[in-house]
C-alpha atoms as a PDB file:
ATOM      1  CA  UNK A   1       0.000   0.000   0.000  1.00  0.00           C
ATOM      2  CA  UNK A   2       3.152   2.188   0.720  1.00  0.00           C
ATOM      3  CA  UNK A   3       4.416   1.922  -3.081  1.00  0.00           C
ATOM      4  CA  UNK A   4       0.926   2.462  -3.798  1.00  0.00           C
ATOM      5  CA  UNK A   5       0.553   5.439  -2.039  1.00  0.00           C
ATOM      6  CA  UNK A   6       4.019   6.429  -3.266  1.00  0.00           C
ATOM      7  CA  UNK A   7       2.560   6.303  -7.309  1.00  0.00           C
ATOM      8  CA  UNK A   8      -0.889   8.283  -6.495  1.00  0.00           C
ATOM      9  CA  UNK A   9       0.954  10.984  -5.128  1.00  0.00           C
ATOM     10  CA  UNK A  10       3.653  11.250  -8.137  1.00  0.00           C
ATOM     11  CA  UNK A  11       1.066  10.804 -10.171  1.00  0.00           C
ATOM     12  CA  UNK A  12      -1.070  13.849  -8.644  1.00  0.00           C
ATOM     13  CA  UNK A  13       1.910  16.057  -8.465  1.00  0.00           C
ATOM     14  CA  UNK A  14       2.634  15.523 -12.462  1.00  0.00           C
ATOM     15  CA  UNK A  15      -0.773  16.278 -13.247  1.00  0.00           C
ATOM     16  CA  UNK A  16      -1.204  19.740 -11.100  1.00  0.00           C
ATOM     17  CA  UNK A  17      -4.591  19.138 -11.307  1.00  0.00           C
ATOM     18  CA  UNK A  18      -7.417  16.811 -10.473  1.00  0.00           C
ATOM     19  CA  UNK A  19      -7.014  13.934 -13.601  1.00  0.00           C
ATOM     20  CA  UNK A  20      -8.352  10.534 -13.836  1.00  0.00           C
ATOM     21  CA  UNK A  21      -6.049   8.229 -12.818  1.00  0.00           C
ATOM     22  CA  UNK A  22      -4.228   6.076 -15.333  1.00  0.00           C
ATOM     23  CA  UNK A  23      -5.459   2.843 -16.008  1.00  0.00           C
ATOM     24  CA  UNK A  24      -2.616   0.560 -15.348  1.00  0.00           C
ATOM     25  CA  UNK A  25      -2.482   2.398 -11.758  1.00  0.00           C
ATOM     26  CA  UNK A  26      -5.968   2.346 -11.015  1.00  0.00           C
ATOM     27  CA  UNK A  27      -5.758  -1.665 -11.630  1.00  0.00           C
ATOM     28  CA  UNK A  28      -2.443  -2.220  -9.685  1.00  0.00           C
ATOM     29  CA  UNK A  29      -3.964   0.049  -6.895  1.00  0.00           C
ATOM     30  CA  UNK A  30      -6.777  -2.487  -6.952  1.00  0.00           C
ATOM     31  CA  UNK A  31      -4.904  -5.485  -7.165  1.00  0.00           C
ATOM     32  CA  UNK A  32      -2.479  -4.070  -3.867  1.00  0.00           C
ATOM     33  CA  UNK A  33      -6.286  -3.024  -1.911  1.00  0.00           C
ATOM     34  CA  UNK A  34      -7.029  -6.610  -2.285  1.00  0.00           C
ATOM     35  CA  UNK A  35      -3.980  -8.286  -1.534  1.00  0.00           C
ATOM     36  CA  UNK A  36      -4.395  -6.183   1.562  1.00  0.00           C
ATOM     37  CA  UNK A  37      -7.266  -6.912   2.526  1.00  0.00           C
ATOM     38  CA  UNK A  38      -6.711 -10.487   2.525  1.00  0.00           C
ATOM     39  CA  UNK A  39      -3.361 -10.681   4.418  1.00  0.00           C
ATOM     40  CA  UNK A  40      -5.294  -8.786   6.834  1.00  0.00           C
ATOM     41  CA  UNK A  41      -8.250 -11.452   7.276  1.00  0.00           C
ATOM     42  CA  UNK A  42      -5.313 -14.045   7.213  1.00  0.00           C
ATOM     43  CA  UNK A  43      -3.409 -12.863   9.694  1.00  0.00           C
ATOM     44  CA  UNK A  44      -6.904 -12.479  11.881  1.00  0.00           C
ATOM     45  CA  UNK A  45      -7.836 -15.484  11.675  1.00  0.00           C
ATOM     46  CA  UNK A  46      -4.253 -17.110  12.511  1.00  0.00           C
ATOM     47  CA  UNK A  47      -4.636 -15.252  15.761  1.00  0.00           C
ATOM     48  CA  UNK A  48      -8.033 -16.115  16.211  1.00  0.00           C
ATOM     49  CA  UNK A  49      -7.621 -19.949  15.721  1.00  0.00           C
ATOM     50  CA  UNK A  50      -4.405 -20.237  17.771  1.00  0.00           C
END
C-alpha cells in the first residue's frame, strides 16, 4: 500500500490538477487493496484460531 501510495501521489503532483487516474495504476492500486485486505483477514484469523 506504501508503493501504492508512493505512485498516487507522483502521479497527482505531475498532473497539477485533479485527472483521472491512469489505467494501469488504477488496476495495480486495486490489485495491492485486495492483496491487503486479505493478508489482513489471514493474519486475523491465525490469531483467532491459535
Amino acid at each position: 500500500m506504501f508503493i501504492d501510495s508512493i505512485f498516487l501521489w507522483k502521479t497527482w503532483l505531475v498532473a497539477k490538477a485533479p485527472a483521472p487516474v491512469p489505467a494501469k495504476l488504477h488496476l495495480y492500486s486495486r490489485y495491492a487493496y485486495i492483496w491487503w485486505v486479505v493478508a489482513y483477514i489471514t493474519g486475523a484469523l491465525i490469531v483467532a484460531l491459535n
